[in-house]
C-alpha atoms as a PDB file:
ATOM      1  CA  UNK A   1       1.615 -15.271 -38.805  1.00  0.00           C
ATOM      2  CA  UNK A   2      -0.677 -14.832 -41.933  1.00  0.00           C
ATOM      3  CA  UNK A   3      -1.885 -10.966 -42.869  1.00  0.00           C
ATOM      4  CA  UNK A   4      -5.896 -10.886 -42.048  1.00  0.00           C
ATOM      5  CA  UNK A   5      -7.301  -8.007 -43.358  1.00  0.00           C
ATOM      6  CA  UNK A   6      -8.085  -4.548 -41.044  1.00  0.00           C
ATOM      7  CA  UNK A   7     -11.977  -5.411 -40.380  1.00  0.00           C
ATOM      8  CA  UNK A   8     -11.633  -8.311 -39.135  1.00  0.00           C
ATOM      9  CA  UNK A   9      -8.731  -6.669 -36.641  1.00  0.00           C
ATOM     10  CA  UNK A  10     -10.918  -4.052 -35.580  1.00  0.00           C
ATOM     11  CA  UNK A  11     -14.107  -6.056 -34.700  1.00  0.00           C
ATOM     12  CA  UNK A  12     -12.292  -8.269 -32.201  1.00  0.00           C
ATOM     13  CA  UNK A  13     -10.393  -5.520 -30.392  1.00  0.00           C
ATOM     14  CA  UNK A  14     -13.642  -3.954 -30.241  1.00  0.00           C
ATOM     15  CA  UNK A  15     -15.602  -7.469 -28.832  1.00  0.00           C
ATOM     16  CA  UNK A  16     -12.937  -7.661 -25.994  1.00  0.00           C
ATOM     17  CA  UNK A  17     -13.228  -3.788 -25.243  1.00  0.00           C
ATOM     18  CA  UNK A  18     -17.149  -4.341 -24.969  1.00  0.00           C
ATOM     19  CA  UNK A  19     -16.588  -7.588 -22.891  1.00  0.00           C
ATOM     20  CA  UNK A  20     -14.585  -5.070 -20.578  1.00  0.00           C
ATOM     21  CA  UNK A  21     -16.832  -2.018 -20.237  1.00  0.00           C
ATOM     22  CA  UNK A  22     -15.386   0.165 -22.897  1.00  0.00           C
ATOM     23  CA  UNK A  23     -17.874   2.850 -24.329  1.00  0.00           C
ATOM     24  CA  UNK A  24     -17.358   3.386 -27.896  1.00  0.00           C
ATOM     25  CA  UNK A  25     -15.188   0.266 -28.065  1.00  0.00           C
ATOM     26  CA  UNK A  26     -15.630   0.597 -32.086  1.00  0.00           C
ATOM     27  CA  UNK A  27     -14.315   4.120 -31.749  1.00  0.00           C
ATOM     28  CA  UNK A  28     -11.552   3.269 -29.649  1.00  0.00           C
ATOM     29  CA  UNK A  29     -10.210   0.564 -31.432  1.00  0.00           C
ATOM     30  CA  UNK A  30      -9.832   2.334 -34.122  1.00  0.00           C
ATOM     31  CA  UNK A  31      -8.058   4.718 -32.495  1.00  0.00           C
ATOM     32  CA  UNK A  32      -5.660   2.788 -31.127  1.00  0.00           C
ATOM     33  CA  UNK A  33      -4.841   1.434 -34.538  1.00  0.00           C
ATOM     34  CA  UNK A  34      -4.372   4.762 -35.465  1.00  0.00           C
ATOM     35  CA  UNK A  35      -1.843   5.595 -32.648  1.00  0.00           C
ATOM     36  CA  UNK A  36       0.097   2.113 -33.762  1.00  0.00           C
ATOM     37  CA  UNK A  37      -0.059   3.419 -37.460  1.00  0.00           C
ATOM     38  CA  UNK A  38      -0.332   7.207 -37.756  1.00  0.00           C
ATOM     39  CA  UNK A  39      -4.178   7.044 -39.223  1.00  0.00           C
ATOM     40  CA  UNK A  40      -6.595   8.849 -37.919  1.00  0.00           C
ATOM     41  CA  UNK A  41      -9.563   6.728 -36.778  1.00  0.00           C
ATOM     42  CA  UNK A  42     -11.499   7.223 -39.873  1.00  0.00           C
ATOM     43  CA  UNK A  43      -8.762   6.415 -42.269  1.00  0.00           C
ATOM     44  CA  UNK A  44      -8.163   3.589 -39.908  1.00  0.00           C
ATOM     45  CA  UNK A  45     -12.024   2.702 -40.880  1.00  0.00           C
ATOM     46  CA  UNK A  46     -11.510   3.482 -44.151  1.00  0.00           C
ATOM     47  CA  UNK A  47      -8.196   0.940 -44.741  1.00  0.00           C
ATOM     48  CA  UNK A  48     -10.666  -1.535 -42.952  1.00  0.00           C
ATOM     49  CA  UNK A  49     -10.547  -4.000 -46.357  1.00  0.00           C
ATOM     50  CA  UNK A  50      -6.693  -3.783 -46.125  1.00  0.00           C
ATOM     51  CA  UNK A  51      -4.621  -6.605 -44.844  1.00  0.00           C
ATOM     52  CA  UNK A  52      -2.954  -5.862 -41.561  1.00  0.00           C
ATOM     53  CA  UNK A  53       0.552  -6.493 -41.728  1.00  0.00           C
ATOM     54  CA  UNK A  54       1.646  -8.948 -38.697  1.00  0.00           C
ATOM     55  CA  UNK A  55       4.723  -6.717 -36.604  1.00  0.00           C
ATOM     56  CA  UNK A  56       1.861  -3.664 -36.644  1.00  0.00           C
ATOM     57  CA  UNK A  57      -0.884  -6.399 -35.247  1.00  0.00           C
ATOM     58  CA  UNK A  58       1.475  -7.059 -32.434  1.00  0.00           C
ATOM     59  CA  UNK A  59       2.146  -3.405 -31.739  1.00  0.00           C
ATOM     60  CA  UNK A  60      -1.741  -2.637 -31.986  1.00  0.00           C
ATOM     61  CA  UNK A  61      -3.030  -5.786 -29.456  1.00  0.00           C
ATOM     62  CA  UNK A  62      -0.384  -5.361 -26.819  1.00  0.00           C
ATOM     63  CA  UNK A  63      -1.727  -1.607 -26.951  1.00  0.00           C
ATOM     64  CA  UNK A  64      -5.965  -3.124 -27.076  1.00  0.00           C
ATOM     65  CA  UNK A  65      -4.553  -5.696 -23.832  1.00  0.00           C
ATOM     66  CA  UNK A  66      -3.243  -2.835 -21.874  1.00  0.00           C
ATOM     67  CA  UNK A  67      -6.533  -0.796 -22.725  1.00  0.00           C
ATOM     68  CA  UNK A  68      -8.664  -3.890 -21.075  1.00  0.00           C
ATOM     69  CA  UNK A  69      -6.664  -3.971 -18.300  1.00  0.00           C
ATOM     70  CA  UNK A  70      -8.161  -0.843 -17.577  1.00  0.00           C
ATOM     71  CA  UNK A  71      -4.748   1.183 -18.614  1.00  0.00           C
ATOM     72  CA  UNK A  72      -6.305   4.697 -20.023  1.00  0.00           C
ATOM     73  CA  UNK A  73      -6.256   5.163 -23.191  1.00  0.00           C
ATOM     74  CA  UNK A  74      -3.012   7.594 -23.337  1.00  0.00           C
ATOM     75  CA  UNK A  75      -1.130   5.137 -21.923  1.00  0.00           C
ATOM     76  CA  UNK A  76      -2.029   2.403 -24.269  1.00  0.00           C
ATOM     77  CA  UNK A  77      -1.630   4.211 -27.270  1.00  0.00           C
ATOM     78  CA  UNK A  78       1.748   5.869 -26.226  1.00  0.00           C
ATOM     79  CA  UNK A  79       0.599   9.166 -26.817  1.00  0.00           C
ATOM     80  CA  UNK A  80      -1.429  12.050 -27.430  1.00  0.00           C
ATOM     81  CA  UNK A  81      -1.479  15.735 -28.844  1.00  0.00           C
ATOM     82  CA  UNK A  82      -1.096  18.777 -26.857  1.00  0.00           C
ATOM     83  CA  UNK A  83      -2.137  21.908 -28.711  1.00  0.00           C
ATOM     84  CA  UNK A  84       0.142  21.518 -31.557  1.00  0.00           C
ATOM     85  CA  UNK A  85       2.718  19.217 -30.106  1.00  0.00           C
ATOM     86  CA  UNK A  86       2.862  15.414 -30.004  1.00  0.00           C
ATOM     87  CA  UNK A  87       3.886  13.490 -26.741  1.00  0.00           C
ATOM     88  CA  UNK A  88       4.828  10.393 -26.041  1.00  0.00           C
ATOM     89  CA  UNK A  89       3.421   9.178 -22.971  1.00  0.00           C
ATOM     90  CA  UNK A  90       3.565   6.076 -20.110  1.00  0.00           C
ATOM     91  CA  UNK A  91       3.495   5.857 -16.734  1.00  0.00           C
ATOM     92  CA  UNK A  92       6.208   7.968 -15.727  1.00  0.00           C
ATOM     93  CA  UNK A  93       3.749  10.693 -16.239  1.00  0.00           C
ATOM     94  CA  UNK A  94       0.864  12.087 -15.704  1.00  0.00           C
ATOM     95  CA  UNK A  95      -1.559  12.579 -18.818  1.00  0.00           C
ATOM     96  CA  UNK A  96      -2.380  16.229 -19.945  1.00  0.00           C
ATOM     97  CA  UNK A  97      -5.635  17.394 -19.962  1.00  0.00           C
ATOM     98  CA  UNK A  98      -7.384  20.446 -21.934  1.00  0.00           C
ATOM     99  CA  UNK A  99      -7.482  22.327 -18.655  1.00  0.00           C
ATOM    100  CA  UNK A 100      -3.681  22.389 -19.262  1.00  0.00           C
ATOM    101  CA  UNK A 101      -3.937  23.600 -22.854  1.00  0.00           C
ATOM    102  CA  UNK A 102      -5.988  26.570 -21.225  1.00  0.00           C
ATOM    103  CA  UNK A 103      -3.006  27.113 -18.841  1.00  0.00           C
ATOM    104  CA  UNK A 104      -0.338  27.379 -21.869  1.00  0.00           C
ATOM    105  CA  UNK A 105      -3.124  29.534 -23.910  1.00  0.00           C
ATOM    106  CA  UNK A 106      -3.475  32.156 -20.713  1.00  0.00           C
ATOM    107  CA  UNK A 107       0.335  32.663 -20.718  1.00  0.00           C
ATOM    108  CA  UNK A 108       1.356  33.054 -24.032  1.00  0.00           C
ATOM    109  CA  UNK A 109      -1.671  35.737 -24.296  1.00  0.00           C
ATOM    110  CA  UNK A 110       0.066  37.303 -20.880  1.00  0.00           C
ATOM    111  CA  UNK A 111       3.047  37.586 -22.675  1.00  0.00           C
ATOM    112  CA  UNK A 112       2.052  39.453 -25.953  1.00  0.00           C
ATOM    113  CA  UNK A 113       0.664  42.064 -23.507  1.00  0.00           C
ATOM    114  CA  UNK A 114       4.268  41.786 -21.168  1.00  0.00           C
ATOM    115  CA  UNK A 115       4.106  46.207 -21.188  1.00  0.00           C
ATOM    116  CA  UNK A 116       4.605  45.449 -25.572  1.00  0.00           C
ATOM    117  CA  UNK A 117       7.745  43.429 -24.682  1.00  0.00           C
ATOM    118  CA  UNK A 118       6.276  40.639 -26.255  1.00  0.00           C
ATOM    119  CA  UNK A 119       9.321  38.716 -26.939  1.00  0.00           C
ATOM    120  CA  UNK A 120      12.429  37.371 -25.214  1.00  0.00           C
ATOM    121  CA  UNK A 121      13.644  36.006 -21.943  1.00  0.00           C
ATOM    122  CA  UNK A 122      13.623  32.563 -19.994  1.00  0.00           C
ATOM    123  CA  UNK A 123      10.180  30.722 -19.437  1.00  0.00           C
ATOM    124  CA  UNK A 124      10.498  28.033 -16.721  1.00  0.00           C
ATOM    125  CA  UNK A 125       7.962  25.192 -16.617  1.00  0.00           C
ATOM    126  CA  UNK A 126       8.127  23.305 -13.151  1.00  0.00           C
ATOM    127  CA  UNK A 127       7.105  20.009 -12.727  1.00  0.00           C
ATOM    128  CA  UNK A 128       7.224  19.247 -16.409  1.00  0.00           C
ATOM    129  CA  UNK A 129       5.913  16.025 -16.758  1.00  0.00           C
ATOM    130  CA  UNK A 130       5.696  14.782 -19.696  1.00  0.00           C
ATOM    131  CA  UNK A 131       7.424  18.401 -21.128  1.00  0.00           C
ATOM    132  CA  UNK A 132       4.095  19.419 -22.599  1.00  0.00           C
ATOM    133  CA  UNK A 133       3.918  23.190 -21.060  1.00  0.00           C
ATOM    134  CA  UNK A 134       7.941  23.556 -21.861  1.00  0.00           C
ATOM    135  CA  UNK A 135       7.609  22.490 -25.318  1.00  0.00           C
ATOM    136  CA  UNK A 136       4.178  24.203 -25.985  1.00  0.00           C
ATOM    137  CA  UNK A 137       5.855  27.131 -25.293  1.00  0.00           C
ATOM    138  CA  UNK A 138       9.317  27.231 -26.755  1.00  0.00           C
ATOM    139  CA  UNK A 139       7.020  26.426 -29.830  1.00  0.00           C
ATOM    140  CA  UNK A 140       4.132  28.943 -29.801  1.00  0.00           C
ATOM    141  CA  UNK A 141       6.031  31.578 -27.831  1.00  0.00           C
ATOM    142  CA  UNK A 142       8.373  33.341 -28.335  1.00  0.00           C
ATOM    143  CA  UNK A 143      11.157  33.396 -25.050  1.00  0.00           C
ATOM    144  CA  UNK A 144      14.942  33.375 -25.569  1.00  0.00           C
ATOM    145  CA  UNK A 145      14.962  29.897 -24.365  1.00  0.00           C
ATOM    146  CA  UNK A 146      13.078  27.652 -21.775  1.00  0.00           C
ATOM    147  CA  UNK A 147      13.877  25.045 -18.777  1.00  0.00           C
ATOM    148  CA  UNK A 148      11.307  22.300 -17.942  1.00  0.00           C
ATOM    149  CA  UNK A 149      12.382  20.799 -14.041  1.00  0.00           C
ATOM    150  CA  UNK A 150      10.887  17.703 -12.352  1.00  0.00           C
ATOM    151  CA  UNK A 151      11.546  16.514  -8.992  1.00  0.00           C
ATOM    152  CA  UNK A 152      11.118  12.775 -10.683  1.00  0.00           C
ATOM    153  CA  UNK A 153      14.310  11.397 -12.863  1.00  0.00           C
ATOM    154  CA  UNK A 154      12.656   8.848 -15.449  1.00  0.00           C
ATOM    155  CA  UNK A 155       9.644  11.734 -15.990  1.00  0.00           C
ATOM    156  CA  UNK A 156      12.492  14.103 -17.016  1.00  0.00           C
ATOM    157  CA  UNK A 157      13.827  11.543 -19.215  1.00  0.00           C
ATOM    158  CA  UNK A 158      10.432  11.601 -21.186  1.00  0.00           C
ATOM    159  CA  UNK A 159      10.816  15.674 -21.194  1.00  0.00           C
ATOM    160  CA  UNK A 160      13.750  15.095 -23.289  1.00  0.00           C
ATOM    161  CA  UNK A 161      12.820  12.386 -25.617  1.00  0.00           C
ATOM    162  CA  UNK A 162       9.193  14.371 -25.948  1.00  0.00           C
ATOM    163  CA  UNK A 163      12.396  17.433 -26.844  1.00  0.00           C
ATOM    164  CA  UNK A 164      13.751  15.667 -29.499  1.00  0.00           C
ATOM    165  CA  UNK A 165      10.545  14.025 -30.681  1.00  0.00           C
ATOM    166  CA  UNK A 166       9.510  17.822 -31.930  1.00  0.00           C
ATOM    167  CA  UNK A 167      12.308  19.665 -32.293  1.00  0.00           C
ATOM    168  CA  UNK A 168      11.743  23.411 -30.909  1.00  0.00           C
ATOM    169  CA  UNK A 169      13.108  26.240 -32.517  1.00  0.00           C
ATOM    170  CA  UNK A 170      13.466  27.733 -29.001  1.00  0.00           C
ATOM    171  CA  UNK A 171      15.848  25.621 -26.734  1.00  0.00           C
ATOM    172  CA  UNK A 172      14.757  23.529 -24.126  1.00  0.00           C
ATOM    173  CA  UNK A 173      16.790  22.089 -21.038  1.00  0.00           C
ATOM    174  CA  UNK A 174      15.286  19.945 -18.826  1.00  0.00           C
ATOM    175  CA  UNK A 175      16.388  19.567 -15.112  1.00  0.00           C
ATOM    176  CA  UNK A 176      16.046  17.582 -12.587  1.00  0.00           C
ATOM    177  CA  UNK A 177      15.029  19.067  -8.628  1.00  0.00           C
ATOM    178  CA  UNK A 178      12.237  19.822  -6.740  1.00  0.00           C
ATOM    179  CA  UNK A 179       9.893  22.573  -7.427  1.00  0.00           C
ATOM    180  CA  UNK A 180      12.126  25.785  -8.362  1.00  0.00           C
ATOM    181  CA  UNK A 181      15.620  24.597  -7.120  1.00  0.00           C
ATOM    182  CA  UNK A 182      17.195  24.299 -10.055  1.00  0.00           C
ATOM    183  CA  UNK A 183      16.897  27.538 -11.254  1.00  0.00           C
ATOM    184  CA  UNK A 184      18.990  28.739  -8.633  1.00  0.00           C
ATOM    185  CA  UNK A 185      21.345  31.288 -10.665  1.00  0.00           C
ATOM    186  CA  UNK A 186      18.219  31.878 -13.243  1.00  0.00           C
ATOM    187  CA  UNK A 187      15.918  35.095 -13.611  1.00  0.00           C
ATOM    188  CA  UNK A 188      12.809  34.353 -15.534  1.00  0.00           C
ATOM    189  CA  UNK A 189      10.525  35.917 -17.410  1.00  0.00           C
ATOM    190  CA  UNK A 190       7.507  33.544 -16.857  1.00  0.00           C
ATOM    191  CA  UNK A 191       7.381  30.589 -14.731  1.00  0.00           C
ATOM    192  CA  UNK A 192       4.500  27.896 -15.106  1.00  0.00           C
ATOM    193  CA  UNK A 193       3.213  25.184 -13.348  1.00  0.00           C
ATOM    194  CA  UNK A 194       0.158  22.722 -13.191  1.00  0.00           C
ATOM    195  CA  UNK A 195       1.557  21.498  -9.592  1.00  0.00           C
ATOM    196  CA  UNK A 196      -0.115  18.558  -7.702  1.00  0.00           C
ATOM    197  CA  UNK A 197      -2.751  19.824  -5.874  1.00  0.00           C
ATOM    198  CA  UNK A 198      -5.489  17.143  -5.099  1.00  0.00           C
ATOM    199  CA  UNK A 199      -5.370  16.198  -0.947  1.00  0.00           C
ATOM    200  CA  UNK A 200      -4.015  12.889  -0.117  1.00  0.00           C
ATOM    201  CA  UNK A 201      -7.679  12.133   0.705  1.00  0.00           C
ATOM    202  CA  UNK A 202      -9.287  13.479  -2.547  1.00  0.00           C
ATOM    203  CA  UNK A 203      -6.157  11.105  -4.701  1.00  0.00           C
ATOM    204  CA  UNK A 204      -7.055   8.082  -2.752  1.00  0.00           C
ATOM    205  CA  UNK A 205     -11.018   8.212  -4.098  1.00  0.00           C
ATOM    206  CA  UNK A 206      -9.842   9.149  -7.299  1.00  0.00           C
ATOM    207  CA  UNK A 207     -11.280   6.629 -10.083  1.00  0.00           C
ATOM    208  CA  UNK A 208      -9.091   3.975 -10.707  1.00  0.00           C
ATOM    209  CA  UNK A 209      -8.179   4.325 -13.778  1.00  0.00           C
ATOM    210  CA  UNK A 210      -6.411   7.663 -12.466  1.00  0.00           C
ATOM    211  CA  UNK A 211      -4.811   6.293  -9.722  1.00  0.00           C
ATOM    212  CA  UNK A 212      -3.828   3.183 -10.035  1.00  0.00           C
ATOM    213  CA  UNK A 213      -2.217   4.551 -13.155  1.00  0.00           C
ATOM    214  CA  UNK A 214      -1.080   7.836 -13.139  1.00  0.00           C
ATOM    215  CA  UNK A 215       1.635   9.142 -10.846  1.00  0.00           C
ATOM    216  CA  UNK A 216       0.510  10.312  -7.534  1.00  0.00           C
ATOM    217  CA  UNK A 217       3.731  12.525  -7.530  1.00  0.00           C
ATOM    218  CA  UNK A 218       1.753  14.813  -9.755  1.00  0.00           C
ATOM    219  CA  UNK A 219      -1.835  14.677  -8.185  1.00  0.00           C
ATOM    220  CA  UNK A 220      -1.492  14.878  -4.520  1.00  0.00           C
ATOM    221  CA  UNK A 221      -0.004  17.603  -2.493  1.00  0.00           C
ATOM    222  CA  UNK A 222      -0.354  16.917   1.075  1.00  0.00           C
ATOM    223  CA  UNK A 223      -3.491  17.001   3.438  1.00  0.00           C
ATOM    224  CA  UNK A 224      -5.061  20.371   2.140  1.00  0.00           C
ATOM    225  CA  UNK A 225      -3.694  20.215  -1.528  1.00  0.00           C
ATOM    226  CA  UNK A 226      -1.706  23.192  -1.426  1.00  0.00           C
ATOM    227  CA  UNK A 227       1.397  22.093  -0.400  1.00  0.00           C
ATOM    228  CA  UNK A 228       3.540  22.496  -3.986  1.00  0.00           C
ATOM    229  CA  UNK A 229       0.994  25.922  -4.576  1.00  0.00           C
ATOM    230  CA  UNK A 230       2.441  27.263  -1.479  1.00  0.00           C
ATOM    231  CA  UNK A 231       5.575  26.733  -1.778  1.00  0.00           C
ATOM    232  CA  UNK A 232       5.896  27.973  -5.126  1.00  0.00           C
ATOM    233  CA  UNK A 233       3.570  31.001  -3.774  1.00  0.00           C
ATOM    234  CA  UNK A 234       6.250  31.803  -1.517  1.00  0.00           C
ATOM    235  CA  UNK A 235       9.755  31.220  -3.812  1.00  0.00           C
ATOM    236  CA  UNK A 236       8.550  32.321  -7.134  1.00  0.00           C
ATOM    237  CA  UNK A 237       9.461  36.079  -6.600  1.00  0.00           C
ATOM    238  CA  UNK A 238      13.620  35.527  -5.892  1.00  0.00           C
ATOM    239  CA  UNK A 239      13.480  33.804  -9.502  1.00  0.00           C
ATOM    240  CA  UNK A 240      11.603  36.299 -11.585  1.00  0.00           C
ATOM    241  CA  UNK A 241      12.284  39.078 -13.380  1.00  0.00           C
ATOM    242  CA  UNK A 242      10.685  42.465 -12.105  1.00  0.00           C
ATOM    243  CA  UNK A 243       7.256  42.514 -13.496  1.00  0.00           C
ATOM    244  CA  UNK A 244       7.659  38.692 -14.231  1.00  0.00           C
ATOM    245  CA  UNK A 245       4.819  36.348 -14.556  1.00  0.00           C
ATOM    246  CA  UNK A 246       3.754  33.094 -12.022  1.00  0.00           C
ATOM    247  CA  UNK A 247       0.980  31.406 -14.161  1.00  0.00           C
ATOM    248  CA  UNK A 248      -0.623  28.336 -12.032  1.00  0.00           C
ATOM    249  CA  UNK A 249      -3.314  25.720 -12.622  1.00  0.00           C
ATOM    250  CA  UNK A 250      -5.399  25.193  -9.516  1.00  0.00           C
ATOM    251  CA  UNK A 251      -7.820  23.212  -8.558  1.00  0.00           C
ATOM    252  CA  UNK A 252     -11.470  25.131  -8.620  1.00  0.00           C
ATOM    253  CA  UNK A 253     -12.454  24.342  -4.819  1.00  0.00           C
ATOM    254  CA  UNK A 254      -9.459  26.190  -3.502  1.00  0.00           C
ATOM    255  CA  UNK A 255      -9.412  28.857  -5.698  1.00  0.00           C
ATOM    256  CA  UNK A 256      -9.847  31.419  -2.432  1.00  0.00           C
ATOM    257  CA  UNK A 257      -7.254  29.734  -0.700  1.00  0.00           C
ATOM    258  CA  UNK A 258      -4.874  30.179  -3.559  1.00  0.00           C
ATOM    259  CA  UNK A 259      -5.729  34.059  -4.136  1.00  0.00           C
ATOM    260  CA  UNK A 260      -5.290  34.457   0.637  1.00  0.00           C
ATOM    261  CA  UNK A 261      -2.039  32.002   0.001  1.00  0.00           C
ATOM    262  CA  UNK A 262      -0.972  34.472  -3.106  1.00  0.00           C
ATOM    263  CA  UNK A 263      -1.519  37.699  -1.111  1.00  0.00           C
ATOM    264  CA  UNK A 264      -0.252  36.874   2.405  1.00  0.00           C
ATOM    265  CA  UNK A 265       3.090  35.508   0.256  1.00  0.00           C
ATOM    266  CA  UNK A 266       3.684  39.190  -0.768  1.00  0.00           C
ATOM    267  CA  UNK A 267       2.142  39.252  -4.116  1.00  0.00           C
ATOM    268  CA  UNK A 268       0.031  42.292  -5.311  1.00  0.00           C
ATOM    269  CA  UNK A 269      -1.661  41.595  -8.458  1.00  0.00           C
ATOM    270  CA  UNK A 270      -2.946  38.122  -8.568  1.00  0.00           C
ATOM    271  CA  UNK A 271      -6.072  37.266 -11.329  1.00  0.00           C
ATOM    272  CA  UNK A 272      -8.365  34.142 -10.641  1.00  0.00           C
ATOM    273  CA  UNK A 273      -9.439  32.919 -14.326  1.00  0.00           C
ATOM    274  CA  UNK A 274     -11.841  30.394 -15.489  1.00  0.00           C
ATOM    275  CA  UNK A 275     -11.482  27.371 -17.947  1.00  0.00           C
ATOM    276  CA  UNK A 276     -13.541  26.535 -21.048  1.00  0.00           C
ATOM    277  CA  UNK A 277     -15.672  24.739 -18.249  1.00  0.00           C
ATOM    278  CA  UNK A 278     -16.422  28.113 -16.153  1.00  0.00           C
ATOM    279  CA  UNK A 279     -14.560  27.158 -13.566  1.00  0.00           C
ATOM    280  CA  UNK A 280     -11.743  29.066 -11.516  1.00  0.00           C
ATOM    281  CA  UNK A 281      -8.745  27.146 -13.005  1.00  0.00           C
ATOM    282  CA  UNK A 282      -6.061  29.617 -13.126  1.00  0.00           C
ATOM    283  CA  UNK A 283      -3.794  31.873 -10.805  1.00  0.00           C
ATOM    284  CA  UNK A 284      -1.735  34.685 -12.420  1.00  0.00           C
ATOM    285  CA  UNK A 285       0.244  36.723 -10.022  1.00  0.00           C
ATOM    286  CA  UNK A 286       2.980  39.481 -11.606  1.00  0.00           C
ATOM    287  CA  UNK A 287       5.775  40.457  -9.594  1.00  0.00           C
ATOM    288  CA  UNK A 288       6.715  43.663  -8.154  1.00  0.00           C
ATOM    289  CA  UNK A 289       7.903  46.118 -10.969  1.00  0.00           C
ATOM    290  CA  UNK A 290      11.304  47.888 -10.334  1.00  0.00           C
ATOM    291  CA  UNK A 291      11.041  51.434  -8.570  1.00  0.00           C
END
């Protein structure tokens, strides 16, 4: 196949984007030549008088195809950033959003404040996903090691390549199990989760690109949405530490359920907070100190 140069790439990814409803199709295919070669999207626009070797024009239209066939963009590109960690990313998982970035941001600022313990101890991520919580924090924090579970096998296999792909100071062991089963045996410090938590009714009106994509496994949680919230509502306390931190993402319309779910489970002090949007995105509940 002879090298044609970047431009000429670029301008018919972006024709078929446009032909399929893709905003900023110039922008995005750009993008996803960066994701094929590392560039940014303006050095990708910058290299535009290059030639564009052949194996990298394969890698960057089977990633424009899957794009126009209405894949989201994370998927087609393979990847994305979270805070200061890069993912690889498919369908095995779902992709993270900035909400999620807020959730990581909340406990690590939690933590610093732990009564000036600061440091130390086991932080358990549940429902990992793609590992983006679990690595977040065994990078930015500062815990004595961390375990990442997932009730789904191949999404804990991308946990663990996402491991290696960054390379934590802070160990990281991914498990496989529902919810908080397999830390049976474990006392944590700080356990995380951004559980499902859409209703089976609010995941089937979802916009396609969502679901037809992403796995329902991590979006819906039964007829009200609180299934996974309740249940980790009402285990979280044998697993942590006295004093020890549950840190959830919610969604906003059932923040008040949460906080009645939180309080009739046993727990004391439990803080509502918002995300960068204003809304109620976020359940903290301590556990009982020791007497």
């Amino acid at each position: 196949m002879p090298e044609t140069v970047l431009a000429t790439e670029l301008d018919r990814a972006a024709e078929m984007l446009a032909r399929v409803g893709i905003r900023e199709p110039r922008r995005e295919a750009a993008a996803l030549w960066g994701a094929c070669t590392g560039l940014t999207p303006g050095a990708a626009w910058l290299h535009r008088d290059r030639s564009a070797p052949a194996e990298t024009r394969n890698r960057f239209w089977g990633a424009v195809r899957r794009r126009a066939d209405g894949e989201p963009f994370a998927y087609a590109a393979g990847g994305a950033a979270f805070r200061t960690v890069s993912l690889a990313l498919d369908r095995r998982v779902l992709i993270p959003r900035p909400e999620t970035e807020g959730l990581v941001e909340l406990v690590l600022r939690e933590a610093t404040r732990d009564g000036g313990r600061g440091t130390g101890g086991v932080a358990a991520d549940i429902g990992t996903g793609s590992g983006c919580i679990a690595i977040a924090l065994a990078v930015e924090g500062a815990f004595d090691r961390v375990i990442a579970t997932d009730i789904s096998p191949a999404a804990a296999e991308l946990a663990r390549e996402n491991v290696t792909r960054n390379q934590p100071r802070t160990p990281i062991e991914v498990r496989v199990g529902n919810l908080l089963e397999p830390l049976t045996g474990e006392r944590c410090r700080v356990i995380v989760a951004n559980p499902p938590y859409l209703t089976d009714t609010e995941w089937a009106e979802l916009d396609l690109g969502v679901r037809d994509f992403e796995p329902s496994l991590a979006l819906a949680s039964g007829p009200d949405g609180l299934a996974a919230t309740r249940v980790l509502l009402q285990t979280a306390g044998t697993v942590l530490e006295p004093g020890g931190l549950l840190a959830l993402e919610i969604d906003e319309r059932r923040a008040g359920a949460v906080r009645a779910l939180a309080l009739t489970a046993g727990w004391r002090r439990v803080d509502i907070h918002q995300d960068l949007f204003g809304r109620p995105r976020y359940a903290l509940a301590r556990a009982a100190e020791d007497v």
